[in-house]
PDBML (XML) file of the C-alpha atoms, coordinates in Angstrom:
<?xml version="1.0" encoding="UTF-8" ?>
<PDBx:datablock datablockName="MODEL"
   xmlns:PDBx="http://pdbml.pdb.org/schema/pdbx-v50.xsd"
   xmlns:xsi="http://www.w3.org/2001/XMLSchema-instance"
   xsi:schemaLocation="http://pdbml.pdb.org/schema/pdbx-v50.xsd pdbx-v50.xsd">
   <PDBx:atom_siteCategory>
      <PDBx:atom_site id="1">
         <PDBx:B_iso_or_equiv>0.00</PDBx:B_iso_or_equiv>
         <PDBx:Cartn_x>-209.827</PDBx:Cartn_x>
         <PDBx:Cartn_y>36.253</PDBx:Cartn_y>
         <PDBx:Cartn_z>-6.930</PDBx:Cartn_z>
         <PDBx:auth_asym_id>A</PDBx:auth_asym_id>
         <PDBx:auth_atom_id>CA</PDBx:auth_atom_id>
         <PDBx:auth_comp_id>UNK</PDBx:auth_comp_id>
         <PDBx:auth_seq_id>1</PDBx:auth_seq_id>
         <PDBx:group_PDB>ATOM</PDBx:group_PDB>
         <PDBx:label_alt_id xsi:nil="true" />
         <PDBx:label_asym_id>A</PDBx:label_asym_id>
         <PDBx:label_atom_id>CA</PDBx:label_atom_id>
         <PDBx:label_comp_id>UNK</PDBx:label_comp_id>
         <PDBx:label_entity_id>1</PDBx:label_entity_id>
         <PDBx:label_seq_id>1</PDBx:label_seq_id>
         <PDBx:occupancy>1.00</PDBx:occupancy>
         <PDBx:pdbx_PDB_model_num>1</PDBx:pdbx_PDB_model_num>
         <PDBx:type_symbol>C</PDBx:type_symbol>
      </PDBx:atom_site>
      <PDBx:atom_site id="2">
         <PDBx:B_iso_or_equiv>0.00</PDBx:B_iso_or_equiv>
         <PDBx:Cartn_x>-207.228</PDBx:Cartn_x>
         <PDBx:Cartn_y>33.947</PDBx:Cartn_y>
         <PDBx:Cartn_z>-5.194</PDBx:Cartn_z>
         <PDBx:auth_asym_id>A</PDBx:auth_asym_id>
         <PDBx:auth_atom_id>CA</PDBx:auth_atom_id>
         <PDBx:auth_comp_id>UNK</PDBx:auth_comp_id>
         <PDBx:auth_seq_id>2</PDBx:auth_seq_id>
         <PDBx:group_PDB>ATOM</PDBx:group_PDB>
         <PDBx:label_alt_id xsi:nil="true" />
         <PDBx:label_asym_id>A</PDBx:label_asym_id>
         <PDBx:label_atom_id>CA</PDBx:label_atom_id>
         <PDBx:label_comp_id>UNK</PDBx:label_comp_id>
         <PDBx:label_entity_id>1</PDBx:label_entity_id>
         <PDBx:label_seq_id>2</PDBx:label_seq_id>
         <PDBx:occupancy>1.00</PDBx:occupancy>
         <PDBx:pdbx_PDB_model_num>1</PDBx:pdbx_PDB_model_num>
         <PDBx:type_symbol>C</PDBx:type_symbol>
      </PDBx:atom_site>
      <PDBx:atom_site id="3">
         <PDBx:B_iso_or_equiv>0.00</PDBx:B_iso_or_equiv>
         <PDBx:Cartn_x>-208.590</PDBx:Cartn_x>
         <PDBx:Cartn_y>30.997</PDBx:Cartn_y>
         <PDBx:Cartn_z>-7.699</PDBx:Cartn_z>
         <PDBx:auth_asym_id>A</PDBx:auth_asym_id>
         <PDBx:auth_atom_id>CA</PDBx:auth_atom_id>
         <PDBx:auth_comp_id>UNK</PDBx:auth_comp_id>
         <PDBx:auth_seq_id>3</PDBx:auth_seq_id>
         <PDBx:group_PDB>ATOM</PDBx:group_PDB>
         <PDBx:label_alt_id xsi:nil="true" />
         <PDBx:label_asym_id>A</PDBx:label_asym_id>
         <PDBx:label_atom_id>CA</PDBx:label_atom_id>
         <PDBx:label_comp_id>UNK</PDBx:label_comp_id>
         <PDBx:label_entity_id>1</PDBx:label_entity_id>
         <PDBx:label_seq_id>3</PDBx:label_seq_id>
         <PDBx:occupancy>1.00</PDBx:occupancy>
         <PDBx:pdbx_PDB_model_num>1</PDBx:pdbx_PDB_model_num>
         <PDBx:type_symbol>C</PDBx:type_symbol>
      </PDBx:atom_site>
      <PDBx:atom_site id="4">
         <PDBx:B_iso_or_equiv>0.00</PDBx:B_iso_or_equiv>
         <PDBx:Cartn_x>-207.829</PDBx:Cartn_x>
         <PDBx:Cartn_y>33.505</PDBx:Cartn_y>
         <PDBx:Cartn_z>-10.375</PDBx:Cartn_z>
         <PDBx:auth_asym_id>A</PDBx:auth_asym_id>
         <PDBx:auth_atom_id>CA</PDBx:auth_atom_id>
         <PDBx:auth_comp_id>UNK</PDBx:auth_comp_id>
         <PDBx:auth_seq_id>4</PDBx:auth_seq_id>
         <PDBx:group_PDB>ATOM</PDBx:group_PDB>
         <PDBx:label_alt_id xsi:nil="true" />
         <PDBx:label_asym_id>A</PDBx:label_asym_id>
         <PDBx:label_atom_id>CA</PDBx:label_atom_id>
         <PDBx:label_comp_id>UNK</PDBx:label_comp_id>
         <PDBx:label_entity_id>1</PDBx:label_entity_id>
         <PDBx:label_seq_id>4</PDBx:label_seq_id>
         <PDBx:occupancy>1.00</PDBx:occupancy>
         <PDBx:pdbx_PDB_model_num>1</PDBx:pdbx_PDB_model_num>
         <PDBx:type_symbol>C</PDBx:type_symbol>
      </PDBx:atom_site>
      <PDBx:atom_site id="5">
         <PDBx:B_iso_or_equiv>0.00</PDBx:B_iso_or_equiv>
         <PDBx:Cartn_x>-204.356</PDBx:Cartn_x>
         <PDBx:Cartn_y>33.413</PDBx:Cartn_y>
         <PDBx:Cartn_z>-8.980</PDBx:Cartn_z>
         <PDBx:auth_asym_id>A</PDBx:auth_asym_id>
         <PDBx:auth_atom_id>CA</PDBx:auth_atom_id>
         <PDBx:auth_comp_id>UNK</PDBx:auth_comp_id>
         <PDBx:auth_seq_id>5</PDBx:auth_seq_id>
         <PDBx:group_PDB>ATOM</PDBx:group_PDB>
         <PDBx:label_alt_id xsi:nil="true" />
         <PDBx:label_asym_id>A</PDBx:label_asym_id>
         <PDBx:label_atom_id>CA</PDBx:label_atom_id>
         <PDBx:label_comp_id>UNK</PDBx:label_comp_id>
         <PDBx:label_entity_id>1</PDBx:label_entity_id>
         <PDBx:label_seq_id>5</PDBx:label_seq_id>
         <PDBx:occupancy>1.00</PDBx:occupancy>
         <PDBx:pdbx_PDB_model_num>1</PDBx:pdbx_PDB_model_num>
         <PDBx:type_symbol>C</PDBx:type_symbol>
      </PDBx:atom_site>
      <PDBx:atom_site id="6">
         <PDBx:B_iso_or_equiv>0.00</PDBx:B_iso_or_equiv>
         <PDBx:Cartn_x>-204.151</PDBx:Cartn_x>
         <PDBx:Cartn_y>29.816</PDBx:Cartn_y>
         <PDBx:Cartn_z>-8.765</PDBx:Cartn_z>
         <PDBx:auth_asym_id>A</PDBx:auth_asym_id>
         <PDBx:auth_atom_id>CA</PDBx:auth_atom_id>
         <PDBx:auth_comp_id>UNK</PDBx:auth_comp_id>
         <PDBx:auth_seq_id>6</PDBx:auth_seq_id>
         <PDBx:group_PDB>ATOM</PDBx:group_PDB>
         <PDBx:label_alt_id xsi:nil="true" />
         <PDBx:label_asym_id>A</PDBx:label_asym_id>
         <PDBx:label_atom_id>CA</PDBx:label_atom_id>
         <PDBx:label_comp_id>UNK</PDBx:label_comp_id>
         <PDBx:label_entity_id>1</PDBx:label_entity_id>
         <PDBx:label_seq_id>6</PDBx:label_seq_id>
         <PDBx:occupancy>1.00</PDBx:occupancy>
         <PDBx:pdbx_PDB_model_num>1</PDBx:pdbx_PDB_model_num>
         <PDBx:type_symbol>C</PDBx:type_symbol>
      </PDBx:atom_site>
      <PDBx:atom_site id="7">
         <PDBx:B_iso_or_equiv>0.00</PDBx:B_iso_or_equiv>
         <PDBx:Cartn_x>-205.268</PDBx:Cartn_x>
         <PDBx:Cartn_y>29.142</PDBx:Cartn_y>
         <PDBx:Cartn_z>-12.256</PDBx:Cartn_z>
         <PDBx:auth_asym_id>A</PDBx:auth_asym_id>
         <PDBx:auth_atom_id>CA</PDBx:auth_atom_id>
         <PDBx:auth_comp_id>UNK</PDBx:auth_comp_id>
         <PDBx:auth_seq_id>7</PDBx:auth_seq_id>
         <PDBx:group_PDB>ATOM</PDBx:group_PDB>
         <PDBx:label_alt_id xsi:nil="true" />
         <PDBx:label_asym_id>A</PDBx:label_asym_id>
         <PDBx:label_atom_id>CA</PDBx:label_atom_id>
         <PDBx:label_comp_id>UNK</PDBx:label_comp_id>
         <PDBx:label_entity_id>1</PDBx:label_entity_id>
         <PDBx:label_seq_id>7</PDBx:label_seq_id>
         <PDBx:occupancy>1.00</PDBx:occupancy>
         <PDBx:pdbx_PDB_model_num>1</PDBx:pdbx_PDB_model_num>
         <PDBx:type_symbol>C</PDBx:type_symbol>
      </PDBx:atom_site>
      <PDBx:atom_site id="8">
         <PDBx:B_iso_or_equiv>0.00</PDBx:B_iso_or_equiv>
         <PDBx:Cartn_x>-202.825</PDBx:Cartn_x>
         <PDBx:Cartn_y>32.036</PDBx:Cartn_y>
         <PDBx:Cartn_z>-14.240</PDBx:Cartn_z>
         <PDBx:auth_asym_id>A</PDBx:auth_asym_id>
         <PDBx:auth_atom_id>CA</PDBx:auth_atom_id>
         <PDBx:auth_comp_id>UNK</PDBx:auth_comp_id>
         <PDBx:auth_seq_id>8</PDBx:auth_seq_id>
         <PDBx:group_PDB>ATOM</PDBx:group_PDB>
         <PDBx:label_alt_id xsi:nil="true" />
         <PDBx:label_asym_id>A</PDBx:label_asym_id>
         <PDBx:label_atom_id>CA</PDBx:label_atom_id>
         <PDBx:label_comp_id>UNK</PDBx:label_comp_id>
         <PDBx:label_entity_id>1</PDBx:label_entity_id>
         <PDBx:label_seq_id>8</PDBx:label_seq_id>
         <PDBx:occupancy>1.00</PDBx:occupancy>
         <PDBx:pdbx_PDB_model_num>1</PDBx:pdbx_PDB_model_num>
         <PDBx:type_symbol>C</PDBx:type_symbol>
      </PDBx:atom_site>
      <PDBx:atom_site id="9">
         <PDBx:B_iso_or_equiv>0.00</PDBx:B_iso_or_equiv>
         <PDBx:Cartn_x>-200.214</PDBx:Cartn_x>
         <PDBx:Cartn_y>30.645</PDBx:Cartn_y>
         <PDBx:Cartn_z>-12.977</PDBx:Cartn_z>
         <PDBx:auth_asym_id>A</PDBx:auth_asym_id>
         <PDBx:auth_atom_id>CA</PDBx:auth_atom_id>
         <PDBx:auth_comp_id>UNK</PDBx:auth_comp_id>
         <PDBx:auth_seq_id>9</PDBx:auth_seq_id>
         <PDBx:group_PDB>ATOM</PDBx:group_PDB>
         <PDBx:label_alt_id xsi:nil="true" />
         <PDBx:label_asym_id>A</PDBx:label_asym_id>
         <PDBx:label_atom_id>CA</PDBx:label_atom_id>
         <PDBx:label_comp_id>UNK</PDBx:label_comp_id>
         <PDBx:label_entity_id>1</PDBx:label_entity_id>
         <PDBx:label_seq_id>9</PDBx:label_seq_id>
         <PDBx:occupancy>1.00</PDBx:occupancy>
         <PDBx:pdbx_PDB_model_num>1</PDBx:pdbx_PDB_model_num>
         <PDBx:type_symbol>C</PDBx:type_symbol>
      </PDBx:atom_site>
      <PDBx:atom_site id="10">
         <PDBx:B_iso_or_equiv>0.00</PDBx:B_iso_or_equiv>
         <PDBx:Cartn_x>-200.607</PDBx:Cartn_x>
         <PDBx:Cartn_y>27.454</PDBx:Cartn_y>
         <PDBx:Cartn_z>-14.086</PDBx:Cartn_z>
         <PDBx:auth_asym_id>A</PDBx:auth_asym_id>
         <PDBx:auth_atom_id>CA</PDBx:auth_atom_id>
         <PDBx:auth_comp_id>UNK</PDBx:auth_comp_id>
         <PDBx:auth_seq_id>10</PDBx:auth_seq_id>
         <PDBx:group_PDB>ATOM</PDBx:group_PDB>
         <PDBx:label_alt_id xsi:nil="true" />
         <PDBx:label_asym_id>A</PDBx:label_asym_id>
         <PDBx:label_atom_id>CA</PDBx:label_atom_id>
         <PDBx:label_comp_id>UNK</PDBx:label_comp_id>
         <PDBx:label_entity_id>1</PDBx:label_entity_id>
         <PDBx:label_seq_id>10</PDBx:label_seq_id>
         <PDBx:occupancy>1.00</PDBx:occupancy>
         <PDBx:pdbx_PDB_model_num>1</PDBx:pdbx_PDB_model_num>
         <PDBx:type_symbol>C</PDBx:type_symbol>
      </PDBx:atom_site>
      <PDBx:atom_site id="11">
         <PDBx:B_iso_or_equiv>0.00</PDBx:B_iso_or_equiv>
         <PDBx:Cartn_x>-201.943</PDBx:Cartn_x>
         <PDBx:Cartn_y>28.437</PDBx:Cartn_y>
         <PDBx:Cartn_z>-17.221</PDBx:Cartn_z>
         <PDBx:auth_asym_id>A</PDBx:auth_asym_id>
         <PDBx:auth_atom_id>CA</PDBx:auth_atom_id>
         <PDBx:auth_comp_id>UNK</PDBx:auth_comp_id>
         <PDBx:auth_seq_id>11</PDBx:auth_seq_id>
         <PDBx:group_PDB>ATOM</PDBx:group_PDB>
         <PDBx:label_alt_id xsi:nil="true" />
         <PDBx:label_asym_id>A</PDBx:label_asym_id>
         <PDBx:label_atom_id>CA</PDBx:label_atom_id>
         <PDBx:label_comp_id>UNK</PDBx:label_comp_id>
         <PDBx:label_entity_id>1</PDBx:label_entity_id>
         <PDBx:label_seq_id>11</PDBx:label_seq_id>
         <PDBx:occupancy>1.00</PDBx:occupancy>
         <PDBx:pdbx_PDB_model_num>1</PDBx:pdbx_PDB_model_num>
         <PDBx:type_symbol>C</PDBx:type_symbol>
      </PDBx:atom_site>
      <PDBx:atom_site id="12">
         <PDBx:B_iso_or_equiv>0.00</PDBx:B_iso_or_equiv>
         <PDBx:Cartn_x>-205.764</PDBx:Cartn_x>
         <PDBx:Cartn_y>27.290</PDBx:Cartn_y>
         <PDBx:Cartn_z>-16.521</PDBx:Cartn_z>
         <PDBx:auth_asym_id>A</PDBx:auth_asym_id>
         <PDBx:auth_atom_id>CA</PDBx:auth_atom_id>
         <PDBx:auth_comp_id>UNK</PDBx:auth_comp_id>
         <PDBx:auth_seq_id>12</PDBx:auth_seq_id>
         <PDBx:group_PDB>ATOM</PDBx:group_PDB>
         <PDBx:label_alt_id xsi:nil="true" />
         <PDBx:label_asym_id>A</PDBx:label_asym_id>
         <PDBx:label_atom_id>CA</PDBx:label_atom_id>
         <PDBx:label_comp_id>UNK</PDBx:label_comp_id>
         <PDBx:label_entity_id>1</PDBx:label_entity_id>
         <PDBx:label_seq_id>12</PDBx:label_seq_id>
         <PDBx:occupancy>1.00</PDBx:occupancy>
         <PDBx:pdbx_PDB_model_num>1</PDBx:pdbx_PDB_model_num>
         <PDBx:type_symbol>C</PDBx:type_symbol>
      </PDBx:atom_site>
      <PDBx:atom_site id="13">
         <PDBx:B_iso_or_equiv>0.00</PDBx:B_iso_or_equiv>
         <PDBx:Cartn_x>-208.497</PDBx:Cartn_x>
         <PDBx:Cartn_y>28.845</PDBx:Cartn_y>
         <PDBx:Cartn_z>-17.223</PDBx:Cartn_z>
         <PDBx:auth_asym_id>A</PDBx:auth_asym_id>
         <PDBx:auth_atom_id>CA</PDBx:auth_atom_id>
         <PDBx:auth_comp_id>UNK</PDBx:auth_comp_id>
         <PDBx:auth_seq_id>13</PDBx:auth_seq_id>
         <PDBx:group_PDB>ATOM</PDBx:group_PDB>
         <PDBx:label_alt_id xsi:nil="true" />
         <PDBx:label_asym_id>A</PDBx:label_asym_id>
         <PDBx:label_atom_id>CA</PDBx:label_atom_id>
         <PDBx:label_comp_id>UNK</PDBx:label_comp_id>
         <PDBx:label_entity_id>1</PDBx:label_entity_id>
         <PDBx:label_seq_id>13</PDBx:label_seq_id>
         <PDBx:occupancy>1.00</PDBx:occupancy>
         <PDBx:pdbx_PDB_model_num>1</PDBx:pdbx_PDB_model_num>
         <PDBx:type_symbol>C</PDBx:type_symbol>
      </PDBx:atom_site>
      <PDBx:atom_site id="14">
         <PDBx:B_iso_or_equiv>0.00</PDBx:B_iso_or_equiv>
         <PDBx:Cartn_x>-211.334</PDBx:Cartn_x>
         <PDBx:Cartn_y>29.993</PDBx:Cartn_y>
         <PDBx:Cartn_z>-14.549</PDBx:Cartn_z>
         <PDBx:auth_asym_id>A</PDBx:auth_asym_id>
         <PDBx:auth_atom_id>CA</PDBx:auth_atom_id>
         <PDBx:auth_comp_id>UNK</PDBx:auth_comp_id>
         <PDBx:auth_seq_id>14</PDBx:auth_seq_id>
         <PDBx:group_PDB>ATOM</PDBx:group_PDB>
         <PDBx:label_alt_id xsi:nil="true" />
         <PDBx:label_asym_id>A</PDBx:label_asym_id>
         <PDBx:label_atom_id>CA</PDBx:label_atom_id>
         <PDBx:label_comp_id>UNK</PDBx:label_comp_id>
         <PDBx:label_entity_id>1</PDBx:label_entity_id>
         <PDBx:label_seq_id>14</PDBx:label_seq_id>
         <PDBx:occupancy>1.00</PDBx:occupancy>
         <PDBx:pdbx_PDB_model_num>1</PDBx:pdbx_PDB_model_num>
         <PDBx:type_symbol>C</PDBx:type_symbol>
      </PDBx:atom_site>
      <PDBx:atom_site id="15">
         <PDBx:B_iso_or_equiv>0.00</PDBx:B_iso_or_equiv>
         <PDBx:Cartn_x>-215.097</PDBx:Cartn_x>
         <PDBx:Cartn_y>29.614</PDBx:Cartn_y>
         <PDBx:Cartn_z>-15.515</PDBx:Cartn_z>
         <PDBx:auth_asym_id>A</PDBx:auth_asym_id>
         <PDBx:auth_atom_id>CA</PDBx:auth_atom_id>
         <PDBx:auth_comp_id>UNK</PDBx:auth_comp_id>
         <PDBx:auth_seq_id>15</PDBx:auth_seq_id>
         <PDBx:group_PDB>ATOM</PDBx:group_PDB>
         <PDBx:label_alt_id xsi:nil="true" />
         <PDBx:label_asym_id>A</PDBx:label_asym_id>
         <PDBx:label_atom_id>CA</PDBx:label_atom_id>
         <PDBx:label_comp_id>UNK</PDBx:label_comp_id>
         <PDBx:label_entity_id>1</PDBx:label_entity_id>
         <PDBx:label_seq_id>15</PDBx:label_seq_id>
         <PDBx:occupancy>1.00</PDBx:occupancy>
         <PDBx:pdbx_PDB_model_num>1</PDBx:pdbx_PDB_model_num>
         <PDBx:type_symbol>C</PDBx:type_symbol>
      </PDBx:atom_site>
      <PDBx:atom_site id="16">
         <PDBx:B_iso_or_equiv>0.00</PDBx:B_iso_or_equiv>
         <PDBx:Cartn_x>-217.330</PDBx:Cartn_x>
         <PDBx:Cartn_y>31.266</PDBx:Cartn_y>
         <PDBx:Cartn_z>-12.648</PDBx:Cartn_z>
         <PDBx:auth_asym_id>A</PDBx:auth_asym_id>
         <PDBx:auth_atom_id>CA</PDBx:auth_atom_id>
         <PDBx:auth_comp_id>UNK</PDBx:auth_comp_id>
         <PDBx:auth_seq_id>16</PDBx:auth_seq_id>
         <PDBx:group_PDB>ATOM</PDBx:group_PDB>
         <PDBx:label_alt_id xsi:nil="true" />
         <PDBx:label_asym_id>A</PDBx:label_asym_id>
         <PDBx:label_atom_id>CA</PDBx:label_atom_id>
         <PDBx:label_comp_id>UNK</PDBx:label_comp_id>
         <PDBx:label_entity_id>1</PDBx:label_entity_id>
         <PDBx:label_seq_id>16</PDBx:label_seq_id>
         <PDBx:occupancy>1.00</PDBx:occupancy>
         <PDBx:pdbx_PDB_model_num>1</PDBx:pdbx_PDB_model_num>
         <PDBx:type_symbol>C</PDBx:type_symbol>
      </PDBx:atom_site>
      <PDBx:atom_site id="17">
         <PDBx:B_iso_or_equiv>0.00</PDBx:B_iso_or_equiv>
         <PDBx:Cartn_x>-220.734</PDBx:Cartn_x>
         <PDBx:Cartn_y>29.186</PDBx:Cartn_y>
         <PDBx:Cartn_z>-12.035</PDBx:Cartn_z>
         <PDBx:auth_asym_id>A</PDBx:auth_asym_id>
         <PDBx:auth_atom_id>CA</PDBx:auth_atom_id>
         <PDBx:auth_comp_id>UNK</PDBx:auth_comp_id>
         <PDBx:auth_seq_id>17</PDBx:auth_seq_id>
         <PDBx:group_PDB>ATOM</PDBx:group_PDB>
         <PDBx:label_alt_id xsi:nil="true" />
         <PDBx:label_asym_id>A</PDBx:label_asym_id>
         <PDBx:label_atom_id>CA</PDBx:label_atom_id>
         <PDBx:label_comp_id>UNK</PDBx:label_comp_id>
         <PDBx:label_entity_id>1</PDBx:label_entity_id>
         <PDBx:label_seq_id>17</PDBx:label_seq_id>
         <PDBx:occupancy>1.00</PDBx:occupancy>
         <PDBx:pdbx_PDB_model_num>1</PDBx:pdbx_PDB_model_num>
         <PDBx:type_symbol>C</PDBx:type_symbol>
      </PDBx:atom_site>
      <PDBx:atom_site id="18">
         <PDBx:B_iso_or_equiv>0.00</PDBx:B_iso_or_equiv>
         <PDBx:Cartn_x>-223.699</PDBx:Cartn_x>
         <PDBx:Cartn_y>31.935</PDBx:Cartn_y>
         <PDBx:Cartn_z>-11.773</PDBx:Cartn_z>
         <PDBx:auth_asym_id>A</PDBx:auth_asym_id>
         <PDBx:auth_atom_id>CA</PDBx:auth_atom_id>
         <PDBx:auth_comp_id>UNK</PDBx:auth_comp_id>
         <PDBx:auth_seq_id>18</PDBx:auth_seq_id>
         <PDBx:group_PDB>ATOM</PDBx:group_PDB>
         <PDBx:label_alt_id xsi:nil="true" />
         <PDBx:label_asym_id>A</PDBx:label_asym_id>
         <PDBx:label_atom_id>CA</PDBx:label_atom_id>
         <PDBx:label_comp_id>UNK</PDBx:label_comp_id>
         <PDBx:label_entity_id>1</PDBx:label_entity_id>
         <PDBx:label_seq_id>18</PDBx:label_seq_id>
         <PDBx:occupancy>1.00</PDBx:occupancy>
         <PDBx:pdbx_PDB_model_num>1</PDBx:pdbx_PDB_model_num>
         <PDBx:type_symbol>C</PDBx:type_symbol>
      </PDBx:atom_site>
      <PDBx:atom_site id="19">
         <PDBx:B_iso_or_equiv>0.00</PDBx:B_iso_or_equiv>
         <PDBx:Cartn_x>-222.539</PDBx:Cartn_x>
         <PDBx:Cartn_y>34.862</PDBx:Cartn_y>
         <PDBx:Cartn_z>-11.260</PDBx:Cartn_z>
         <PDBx:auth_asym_id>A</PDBx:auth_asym_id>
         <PDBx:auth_atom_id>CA</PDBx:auth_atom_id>
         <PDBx:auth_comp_id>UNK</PDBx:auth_comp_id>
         <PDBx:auth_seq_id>19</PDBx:auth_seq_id>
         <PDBx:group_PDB>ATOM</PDBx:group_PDB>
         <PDBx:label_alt_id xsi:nil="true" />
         <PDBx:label_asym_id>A</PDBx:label_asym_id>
         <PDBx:label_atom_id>CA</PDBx:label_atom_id>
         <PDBx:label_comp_id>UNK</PDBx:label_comp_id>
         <PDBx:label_entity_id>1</PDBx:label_entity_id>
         <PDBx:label_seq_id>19</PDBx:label_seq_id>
         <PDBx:occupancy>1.00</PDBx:occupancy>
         <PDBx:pdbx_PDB_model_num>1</PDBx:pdbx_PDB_model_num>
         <PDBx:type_symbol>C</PDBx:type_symbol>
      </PDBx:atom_site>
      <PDBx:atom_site id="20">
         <PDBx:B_iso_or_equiv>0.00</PDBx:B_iso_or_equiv>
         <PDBx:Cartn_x>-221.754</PDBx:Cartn_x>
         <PDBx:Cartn_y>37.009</PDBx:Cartn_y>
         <PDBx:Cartn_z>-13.798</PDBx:Cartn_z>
         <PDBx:auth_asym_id>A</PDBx:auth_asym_id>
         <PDBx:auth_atom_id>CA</PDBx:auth_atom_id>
         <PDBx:auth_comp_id>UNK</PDBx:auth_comp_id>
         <PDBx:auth_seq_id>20</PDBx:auth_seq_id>
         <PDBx:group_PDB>ATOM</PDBx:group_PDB>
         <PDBx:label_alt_id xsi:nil="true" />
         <PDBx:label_asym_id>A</PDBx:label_asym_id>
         <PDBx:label_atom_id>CA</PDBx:label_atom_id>
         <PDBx:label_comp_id>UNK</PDBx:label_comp_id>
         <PDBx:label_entity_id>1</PDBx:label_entity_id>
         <PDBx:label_seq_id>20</PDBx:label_seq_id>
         <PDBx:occupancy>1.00</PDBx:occupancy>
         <PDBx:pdbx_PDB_model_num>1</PDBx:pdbx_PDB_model_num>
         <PDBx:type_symbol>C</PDBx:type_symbol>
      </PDBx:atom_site>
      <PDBx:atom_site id="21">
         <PDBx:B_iso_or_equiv>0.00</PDBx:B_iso_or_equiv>
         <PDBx:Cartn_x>-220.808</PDBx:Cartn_x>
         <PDBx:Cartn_y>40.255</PDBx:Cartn_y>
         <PDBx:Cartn_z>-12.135</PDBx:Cartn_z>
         <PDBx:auth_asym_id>A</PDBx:auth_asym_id>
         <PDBx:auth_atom_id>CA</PDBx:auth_atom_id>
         <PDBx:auth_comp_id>UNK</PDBx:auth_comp_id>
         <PDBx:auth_seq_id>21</PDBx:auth_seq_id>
         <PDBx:group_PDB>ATOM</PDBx:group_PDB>
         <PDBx:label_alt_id xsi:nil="true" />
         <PDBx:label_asym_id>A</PDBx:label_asym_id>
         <PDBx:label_atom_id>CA</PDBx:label_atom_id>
         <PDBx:label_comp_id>UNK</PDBx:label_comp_id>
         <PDBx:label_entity_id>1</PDBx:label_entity_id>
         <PDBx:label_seq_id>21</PDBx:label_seq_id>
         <PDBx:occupancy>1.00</PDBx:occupancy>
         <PDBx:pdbx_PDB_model_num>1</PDBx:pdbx_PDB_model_num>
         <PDBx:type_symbol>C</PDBx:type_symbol>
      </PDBx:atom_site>
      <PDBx:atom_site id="22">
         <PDBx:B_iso_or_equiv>0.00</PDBx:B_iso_or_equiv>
         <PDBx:Cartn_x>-217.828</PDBx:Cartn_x>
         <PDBx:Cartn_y>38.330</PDBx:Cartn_y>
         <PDBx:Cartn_z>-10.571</PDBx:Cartn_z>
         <PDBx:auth_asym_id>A</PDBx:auth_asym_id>
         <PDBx:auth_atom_id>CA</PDBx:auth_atom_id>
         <PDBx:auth_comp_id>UNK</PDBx:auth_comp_id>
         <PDBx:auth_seq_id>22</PDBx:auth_seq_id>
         <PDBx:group_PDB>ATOM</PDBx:group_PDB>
         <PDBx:label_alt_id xsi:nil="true" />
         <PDBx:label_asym_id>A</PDBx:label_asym_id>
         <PDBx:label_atom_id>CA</PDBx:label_atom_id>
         <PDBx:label_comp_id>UNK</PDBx:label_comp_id>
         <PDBx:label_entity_id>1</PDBx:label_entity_id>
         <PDBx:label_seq_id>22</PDBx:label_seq_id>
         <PDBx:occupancy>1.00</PDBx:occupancy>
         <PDBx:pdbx_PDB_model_num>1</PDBx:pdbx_PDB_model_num>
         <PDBx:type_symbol>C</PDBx:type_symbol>
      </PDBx:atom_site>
      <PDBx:atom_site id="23">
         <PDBx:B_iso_or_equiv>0.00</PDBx:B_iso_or_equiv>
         <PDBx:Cartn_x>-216.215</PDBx:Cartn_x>
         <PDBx:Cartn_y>37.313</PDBx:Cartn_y>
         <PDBx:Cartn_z>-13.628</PDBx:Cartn_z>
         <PDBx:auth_asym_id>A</PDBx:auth_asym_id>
         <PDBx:auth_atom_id>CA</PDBx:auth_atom_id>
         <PDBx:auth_comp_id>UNK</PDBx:auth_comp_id>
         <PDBx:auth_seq_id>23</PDBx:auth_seq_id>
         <PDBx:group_PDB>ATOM</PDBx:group_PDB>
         <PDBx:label_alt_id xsi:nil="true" />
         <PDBx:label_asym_id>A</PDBx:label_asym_id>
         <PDBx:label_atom_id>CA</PDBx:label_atom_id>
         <PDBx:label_comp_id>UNK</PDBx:label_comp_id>
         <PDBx:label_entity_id>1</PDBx:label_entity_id>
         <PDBx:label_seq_id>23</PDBx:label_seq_id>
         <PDBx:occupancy>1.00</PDBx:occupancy>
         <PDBx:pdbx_PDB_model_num>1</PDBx:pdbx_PDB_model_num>
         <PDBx:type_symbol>C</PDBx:type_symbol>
      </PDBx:atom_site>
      <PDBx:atom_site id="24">
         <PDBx:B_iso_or_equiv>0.00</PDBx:B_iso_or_equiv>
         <PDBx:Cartn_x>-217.078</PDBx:Cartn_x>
         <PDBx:Cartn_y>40.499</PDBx:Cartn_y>
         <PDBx:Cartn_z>-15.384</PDBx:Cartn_z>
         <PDBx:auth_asym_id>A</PDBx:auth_asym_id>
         <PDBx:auth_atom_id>CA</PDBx:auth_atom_id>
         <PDBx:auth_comp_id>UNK</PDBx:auth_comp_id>
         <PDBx:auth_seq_id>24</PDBx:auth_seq_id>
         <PDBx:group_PDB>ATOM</PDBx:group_PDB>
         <PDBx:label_alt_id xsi:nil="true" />
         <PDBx:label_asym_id>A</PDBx:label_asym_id>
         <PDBx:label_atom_id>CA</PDBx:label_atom_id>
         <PDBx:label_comp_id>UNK</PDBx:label_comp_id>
         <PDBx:label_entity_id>1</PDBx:label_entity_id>
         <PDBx:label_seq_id>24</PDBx:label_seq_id>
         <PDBx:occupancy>1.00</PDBx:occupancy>
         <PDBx:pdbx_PDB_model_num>1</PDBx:pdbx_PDB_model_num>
         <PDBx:type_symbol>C</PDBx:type_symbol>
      </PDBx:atom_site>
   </PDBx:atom_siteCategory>
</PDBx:datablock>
């Protein structure tokens, strides 16, 4: 969640490794 943060702002994109229910 707080890498979420990190990356919208600026304007990069998050891929989570594994686990799917997280970045659902």
């Amino acid at each position: 969640a707080e890498a979420m943060k990190i990356c919208g702002g600026w304007g990069s994109r998050l891929i989570i490794n594994d686990r799917v229910e997280v970045a659902a």
